[in-house]
PDB file of N, CA and C in Angstrom:
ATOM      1  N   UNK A   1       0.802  -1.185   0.000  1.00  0.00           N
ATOM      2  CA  UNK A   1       0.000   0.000   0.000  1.00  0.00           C
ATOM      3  C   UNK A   1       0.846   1.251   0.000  1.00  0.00           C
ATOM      4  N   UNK A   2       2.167   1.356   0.631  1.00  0.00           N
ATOM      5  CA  UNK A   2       3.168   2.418   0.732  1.00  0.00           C
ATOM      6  C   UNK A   2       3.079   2.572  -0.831  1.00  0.00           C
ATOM      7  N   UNK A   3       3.630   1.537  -1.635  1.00  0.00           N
ATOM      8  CA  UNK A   3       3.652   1.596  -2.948  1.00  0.00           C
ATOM      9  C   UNK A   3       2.631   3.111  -3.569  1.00  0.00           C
ATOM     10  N   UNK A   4       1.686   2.201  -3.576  1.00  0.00           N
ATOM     11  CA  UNK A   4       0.183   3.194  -3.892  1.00  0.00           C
ATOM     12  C   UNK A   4       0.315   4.646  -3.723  1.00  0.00           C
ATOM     13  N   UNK A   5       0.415   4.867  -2.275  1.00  0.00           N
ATOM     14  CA  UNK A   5       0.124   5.937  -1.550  1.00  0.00           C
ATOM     15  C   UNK A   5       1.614   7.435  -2.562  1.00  0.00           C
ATOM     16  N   UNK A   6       2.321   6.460  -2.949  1.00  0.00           N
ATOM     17  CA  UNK A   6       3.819   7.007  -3.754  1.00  0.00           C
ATOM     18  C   UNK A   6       3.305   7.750  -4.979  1.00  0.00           C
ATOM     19  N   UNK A   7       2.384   6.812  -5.515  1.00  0.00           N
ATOM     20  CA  UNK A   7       1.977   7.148  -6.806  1.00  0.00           C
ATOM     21  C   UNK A   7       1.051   8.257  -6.607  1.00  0.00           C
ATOM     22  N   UNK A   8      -0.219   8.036  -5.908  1.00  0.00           N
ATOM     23  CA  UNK A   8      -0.547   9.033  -5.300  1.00  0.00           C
ATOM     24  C   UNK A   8      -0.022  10.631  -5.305  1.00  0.00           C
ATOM     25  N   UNK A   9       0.717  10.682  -4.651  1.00  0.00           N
ATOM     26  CA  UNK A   9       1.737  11.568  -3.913  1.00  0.00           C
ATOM     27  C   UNK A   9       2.171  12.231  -5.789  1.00  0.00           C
ATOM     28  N   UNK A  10       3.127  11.030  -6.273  1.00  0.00           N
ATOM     29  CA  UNK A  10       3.596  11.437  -7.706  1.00  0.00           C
ATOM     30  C   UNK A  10       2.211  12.190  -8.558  1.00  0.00           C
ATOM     31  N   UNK A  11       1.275  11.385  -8.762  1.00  0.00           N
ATOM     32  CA  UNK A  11       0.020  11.931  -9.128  1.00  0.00           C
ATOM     33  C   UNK A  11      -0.354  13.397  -8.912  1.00  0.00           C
ATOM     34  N   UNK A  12      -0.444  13.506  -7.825  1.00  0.00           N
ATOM     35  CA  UNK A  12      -0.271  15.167  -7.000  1.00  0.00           C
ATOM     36  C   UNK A  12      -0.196  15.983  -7.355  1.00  0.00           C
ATOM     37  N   UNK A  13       1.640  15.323  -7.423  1.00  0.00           N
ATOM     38  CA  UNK A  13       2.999  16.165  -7.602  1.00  0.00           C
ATOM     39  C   UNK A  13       2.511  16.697  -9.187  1.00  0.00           C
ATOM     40  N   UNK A  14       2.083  16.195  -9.797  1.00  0.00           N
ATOM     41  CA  UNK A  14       2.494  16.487 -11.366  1.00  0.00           C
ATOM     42  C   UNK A  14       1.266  17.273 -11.721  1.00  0.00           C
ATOM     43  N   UNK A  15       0.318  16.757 -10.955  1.00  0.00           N
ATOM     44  CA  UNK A  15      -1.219  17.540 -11.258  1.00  0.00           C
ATOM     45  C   UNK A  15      -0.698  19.074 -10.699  1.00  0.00           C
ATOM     46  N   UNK A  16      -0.426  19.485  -9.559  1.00  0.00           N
ATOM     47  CA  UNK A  16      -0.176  20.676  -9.019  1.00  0.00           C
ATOM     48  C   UNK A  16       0.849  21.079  -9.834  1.00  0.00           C
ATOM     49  N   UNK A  17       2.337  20.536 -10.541  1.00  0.00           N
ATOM     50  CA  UNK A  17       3.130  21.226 -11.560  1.00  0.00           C
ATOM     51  C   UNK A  17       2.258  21.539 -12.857  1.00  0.00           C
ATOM     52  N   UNK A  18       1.901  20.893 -13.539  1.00  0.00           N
ATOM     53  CA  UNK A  18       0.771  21.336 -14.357  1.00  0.00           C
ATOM     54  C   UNK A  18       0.359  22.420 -14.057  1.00  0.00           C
ATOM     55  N   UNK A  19      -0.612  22.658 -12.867  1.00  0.00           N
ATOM     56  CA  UNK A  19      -1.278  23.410 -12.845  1.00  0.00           C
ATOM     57  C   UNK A  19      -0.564  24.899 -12.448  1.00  0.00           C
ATOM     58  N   UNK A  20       0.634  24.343 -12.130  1.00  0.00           N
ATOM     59  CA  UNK A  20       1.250  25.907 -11.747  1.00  0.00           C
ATOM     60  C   UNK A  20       2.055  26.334 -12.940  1.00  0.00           C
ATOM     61  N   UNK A  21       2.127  25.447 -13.684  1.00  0.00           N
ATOM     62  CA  UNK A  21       2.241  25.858 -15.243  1.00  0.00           C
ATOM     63  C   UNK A  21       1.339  26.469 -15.675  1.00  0.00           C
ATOM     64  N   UNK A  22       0.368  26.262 -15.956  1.00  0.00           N
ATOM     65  CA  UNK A  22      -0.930  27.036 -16.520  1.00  0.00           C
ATOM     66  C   UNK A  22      -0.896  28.207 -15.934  1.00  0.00           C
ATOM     67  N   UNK A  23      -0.579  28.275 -14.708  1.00  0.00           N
ATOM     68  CA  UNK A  23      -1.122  29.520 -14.382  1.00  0.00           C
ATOM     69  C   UNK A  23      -0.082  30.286 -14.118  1.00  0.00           C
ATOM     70  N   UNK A  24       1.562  30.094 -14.345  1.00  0.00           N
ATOM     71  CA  UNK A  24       2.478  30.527 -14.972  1.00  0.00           C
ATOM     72  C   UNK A  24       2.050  31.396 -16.585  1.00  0.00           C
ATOM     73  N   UNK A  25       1.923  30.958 -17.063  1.00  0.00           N
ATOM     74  CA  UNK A  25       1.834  30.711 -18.884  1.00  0.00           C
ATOM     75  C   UNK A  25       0.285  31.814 -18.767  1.00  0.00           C
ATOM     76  N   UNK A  26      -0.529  31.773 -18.019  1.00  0.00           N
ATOM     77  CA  UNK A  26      -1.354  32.855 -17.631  1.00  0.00           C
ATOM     78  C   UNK A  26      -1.287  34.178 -17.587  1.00  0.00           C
ATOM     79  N   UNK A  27      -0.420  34.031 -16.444  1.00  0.00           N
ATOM     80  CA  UNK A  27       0.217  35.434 -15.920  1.00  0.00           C
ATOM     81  C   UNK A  27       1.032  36.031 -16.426  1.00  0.00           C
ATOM     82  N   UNK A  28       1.795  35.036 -17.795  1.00  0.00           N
ATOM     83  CA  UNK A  28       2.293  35.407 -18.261  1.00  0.00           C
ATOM     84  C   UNK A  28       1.792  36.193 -19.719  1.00  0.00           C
ATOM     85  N   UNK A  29       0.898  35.747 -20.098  1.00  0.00           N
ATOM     86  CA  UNK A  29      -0.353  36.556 -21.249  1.00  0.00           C
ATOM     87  C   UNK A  29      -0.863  37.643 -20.840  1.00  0.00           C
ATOM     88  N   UNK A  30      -1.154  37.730 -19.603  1.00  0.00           N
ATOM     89  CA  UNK A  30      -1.866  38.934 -18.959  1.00  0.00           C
ATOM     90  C   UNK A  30      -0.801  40.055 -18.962  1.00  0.00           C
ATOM     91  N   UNK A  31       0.319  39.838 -18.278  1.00  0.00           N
ATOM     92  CA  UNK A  31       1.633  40.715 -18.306  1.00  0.00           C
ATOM     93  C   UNK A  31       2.067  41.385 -19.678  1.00  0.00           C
ATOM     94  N   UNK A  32       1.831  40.422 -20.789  1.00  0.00           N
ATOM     95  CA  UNK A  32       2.129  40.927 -22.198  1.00  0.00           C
ATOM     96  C   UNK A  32       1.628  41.707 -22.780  1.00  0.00           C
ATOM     97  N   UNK A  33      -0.184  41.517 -22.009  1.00  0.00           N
ATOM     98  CA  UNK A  33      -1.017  42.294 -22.729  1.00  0.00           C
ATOM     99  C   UNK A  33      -0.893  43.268 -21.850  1.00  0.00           C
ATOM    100  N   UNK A  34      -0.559  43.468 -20.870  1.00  0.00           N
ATOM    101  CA  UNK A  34      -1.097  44.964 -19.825  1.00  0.00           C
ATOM    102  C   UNK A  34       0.434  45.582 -20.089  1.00  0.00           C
ATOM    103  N   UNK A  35       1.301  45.268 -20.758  1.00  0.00           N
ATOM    104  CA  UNK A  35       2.827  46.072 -21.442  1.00  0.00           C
ATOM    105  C   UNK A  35       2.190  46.322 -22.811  1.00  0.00           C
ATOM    106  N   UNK A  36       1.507  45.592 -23.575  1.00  0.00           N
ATOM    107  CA  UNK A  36       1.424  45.873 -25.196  1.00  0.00           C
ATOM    108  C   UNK A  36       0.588  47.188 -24.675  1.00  0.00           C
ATOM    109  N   UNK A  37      -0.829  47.110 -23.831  1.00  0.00           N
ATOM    110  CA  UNK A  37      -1.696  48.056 -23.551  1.00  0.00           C
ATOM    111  C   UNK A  37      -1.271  49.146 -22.899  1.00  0.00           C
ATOM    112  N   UNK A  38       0.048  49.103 -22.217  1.00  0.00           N
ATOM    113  CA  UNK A  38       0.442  50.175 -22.140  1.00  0.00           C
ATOM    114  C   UNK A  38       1.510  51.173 -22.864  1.00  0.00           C
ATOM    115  N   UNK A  39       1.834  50.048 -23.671  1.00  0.00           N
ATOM    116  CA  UNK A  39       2.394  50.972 -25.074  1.00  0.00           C
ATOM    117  C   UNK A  39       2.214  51.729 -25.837  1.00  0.00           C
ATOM    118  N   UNK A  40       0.411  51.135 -25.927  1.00  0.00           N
ATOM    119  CA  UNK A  40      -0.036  51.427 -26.914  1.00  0.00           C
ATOM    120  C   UNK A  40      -0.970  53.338 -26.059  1.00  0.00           C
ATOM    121  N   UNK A  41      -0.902  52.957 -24.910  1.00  0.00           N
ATOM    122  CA  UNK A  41      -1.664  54.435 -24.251  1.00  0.00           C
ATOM    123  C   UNK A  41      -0.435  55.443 -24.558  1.00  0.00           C
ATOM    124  N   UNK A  42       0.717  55.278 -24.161  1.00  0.00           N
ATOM    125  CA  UNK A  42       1.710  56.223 -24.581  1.00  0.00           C
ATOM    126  C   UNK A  42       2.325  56.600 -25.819  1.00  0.00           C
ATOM    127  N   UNK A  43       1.619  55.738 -26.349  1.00  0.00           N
ATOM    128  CA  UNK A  43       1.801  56.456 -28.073  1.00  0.00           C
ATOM    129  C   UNK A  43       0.603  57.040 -28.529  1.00  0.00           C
ATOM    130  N   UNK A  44      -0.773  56.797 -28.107  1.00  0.00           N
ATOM    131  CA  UNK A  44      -1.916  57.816 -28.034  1.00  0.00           C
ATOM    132  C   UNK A  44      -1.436  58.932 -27.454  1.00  0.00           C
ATOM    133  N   UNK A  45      -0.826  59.204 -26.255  1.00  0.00           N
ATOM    134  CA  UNK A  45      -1.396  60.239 -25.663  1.00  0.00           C
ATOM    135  C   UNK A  45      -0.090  61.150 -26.583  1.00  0.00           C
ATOM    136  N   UNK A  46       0.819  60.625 -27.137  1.00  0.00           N
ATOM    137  CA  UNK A  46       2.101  61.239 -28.115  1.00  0.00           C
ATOM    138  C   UNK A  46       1.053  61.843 -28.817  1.00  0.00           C
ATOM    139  N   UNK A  47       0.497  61.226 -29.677  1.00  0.00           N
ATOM    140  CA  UNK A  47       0.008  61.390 -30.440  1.00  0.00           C
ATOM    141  C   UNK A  47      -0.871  62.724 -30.638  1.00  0.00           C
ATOM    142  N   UNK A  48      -2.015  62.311 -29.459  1.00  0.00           N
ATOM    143  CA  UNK A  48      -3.194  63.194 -29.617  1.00  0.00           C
ATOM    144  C   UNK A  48      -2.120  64.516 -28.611  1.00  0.00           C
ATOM    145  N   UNK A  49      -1.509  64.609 -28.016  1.00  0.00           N
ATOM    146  CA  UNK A  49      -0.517  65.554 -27.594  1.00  0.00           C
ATOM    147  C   UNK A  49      -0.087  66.588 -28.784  1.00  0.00           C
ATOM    148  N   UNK A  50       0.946  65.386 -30.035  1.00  0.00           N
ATOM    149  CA  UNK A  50       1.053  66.719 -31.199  1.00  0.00           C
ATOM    150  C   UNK A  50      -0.258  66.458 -32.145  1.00  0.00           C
ATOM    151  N   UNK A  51      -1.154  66.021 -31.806  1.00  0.00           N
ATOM    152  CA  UNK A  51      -2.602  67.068 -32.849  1.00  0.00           C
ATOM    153  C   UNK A  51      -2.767  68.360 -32.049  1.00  0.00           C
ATOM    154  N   UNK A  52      -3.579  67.927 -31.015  1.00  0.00           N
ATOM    155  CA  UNK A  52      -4.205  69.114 -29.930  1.00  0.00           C
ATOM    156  C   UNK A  52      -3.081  70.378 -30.264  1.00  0.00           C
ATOM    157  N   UNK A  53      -1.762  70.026 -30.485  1.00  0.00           N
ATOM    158  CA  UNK A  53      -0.880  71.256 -30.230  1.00  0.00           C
ATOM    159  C   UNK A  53      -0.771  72.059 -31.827  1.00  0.00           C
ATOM    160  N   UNK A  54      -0.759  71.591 -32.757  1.00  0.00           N
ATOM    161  CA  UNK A  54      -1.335  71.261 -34.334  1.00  0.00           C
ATOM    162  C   UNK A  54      -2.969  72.345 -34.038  1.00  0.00           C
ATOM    163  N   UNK A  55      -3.291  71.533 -33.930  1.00  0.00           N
ATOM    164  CA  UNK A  55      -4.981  72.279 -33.431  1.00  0.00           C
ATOM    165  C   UNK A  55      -4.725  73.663 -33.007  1.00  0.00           C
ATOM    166  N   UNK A  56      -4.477  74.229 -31.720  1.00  0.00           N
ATOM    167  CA  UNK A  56      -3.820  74.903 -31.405  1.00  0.00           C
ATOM    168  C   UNK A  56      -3.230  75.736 -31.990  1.00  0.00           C
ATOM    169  N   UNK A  57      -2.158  75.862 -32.510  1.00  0.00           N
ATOM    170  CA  UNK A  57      -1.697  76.631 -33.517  1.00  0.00           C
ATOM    171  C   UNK A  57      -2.454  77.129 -34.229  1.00  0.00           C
ATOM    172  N   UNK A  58      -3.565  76.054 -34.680  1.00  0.00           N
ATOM    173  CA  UNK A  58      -4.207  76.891 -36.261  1.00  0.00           C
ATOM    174  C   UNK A  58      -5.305  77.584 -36.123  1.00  0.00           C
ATOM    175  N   UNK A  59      -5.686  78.029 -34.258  1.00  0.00           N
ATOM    176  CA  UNK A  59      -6.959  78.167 -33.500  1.00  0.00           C
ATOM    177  C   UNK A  59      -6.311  79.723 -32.946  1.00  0.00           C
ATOM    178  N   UNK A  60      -4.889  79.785 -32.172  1.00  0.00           N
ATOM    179  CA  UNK A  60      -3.808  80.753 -32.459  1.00  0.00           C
ATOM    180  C   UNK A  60      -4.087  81.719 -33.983  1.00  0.00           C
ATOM    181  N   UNK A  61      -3.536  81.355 -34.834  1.00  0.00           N
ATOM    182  CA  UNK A  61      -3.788  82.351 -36.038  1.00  0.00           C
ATOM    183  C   UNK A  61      -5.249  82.740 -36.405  1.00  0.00           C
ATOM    184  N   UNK A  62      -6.673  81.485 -36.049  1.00  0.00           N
ATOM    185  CA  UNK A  62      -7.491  82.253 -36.560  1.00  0.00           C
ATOM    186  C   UNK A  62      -8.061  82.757 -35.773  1.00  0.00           C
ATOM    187  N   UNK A  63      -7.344  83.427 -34.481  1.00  0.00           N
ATOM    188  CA  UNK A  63      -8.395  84.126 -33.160  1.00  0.00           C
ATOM    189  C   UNK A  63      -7.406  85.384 -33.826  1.00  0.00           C
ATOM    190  N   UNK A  64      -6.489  85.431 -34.100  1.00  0.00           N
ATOM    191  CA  UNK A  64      -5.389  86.471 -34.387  1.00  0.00           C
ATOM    192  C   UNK A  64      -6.106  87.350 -36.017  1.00  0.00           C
ATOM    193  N   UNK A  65      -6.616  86.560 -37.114  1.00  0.00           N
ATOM    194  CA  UNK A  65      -7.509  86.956 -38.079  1.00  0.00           C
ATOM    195  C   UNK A  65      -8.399  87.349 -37.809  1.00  0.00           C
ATOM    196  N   UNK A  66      -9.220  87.082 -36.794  1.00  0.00           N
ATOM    197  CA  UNK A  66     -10.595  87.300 -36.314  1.00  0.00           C
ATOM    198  C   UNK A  66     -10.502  88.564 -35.423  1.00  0.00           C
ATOM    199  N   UNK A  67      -9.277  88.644 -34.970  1.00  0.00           N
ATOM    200  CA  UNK A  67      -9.171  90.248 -34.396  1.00  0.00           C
ATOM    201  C   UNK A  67      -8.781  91.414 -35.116  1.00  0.00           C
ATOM    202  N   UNK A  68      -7.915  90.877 -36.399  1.00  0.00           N
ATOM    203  CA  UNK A  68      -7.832  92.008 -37.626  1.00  0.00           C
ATOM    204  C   UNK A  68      -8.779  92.162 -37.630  1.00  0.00           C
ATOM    205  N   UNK A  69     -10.160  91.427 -38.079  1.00  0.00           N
ATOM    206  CA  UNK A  69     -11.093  91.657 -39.128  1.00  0.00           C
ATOM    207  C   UNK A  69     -12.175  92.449 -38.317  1.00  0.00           C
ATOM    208  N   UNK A  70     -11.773  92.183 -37.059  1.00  0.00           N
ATOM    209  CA  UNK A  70     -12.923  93.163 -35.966  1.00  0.00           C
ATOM    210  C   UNK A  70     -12.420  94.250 -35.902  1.00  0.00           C
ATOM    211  N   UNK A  71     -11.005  94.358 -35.992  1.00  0.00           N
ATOM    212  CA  UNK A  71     -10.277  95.952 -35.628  1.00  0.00           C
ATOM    213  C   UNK A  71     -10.903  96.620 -37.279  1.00  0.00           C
ATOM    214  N   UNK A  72     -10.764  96.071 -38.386  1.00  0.00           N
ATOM    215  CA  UNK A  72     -10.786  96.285 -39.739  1.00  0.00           C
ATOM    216  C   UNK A  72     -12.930  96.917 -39.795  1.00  0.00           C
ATOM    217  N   UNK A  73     -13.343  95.960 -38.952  1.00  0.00           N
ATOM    218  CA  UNK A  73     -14.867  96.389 -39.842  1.00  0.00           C
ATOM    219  C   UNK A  73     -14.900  97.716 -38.679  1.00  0.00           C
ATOM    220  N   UNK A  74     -14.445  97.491 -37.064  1.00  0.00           N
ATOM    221  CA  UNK A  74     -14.474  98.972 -36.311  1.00  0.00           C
ATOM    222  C   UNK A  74     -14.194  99.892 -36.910  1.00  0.00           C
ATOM    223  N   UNK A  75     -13.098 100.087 -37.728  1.00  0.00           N
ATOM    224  CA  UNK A  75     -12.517 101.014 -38.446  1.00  0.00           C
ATOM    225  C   UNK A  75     -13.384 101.423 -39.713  1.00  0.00           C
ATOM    226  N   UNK A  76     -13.712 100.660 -40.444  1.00  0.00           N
ATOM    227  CA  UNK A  76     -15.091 101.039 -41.440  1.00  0.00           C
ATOM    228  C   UNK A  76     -16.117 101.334 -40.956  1.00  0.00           C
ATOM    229  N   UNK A  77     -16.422 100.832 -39.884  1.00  0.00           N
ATOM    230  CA  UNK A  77     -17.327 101.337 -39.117  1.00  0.00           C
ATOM    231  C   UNK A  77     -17.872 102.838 -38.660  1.00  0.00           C
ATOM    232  N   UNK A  78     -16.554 103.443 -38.158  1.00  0.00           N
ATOM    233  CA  UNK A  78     -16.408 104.364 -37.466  1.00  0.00           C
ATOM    234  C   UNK A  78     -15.869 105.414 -38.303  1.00  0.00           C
ATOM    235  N   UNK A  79     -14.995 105.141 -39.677  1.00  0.00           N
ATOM    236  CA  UNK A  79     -15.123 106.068 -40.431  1.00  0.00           C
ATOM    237  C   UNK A  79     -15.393 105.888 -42.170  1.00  0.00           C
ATOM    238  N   UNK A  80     -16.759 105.389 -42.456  1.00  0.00           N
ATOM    239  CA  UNK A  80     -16.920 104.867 -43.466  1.00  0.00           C
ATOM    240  C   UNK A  80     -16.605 105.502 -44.905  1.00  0.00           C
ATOM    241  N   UNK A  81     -16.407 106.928 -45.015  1.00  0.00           N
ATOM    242  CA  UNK A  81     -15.850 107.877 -45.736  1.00  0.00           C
ATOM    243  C   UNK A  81     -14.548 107.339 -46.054  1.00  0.00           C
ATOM    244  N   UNK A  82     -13.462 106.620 -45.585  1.00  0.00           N
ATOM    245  CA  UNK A  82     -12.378 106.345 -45.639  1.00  0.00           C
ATOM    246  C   UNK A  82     -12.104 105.055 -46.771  1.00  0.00           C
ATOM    247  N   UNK A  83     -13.095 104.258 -46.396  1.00  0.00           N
ATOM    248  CA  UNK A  83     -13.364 102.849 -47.513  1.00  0.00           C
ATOM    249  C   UNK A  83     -14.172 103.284 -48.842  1.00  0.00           C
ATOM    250  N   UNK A  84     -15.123 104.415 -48.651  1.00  0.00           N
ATOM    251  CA  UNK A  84     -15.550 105.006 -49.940  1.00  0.00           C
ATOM    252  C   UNK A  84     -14.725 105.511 -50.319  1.00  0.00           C
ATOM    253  N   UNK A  85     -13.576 105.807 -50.245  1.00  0.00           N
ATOM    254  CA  UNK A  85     -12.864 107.073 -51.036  1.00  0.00           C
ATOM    255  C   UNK A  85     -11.724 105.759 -51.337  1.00  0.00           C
ATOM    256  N   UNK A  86     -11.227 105.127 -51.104  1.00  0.00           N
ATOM    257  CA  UNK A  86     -10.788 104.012 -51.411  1.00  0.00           C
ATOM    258  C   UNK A  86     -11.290 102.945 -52.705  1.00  0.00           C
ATOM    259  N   UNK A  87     -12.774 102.841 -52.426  1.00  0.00           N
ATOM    260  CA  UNK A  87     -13.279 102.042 -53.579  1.00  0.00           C
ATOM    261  C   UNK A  87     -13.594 103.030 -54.836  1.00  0.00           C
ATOM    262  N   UNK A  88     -13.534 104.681 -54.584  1.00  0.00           N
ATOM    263  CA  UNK A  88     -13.596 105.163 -55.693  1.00  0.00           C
ATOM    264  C   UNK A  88     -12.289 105.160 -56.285  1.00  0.00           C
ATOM    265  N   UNK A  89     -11.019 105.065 -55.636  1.00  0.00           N
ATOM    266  CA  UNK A  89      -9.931 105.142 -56.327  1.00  0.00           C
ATOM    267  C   UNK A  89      -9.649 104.151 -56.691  1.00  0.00           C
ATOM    268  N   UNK A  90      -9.719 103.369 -56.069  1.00  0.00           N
ATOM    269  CA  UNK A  90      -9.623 101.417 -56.784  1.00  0.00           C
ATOM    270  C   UNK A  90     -10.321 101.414 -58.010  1.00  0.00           C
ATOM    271  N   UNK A  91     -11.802 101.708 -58.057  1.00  0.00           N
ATOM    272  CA  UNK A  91     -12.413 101.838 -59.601  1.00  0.00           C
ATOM    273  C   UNK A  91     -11.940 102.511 -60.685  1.00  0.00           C
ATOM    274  N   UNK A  92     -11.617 103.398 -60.502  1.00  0.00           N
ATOM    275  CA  UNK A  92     -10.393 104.566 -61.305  1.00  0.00           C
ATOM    276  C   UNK A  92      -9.208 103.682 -62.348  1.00  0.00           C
ATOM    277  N   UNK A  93      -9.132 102.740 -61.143  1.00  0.00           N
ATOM    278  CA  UNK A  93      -7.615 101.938 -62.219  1.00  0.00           C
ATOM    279  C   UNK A  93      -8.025 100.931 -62.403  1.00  0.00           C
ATOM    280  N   UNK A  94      -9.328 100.818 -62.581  1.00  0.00           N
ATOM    281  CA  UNK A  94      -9.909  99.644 -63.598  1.00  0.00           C
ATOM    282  C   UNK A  94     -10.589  99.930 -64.827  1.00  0.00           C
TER     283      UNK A  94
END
């Protein structure tokens, strides 16, 4: 029966290595993916980092146009004699 009880024991032994294989080989998929997944967040946030700054820039120049064109119609505004006498001389050399 000692015999038996050996095999047993061996039986065990190999069921529990197995199984701490598996769940080796587990942890080890999970680890790969939570490094690939975090690769992949730091090359998003690169990313959307130089758009937004891209963006930015081109939001920069047209707040900067948009204040000519307010200083520009104030100014026609306020002295509209100045743009008439302008479009009569512009017509002149056409």
């Amino acid at each position: 029966m000692a015999r038996a009880g050996g095999i047993t024991n061996a039986v065990n032994v190999g069921i529990a290595v197995q199984a701490d294989w598996e769940n080796r080989e587990f942890i080890s998929h999970i680890s790969l993916n939570v490094r690939r997944l975090f690769e992949f967040l730091l090359q998003f946030e690169a990313t959307t980092k130089s758009k937004l700054a891209s963006l930015n820039e081109k939001l920069d120049t047209l707040e900067r146009r948009l204040e000519l064109l307010e200083v520009q119609v104030g100014t026609a505004s306020a002295n509209p004699s100045l743009f008439n006498a302008e479009a009569v001389v512009g017509s002149r050399n056409f």
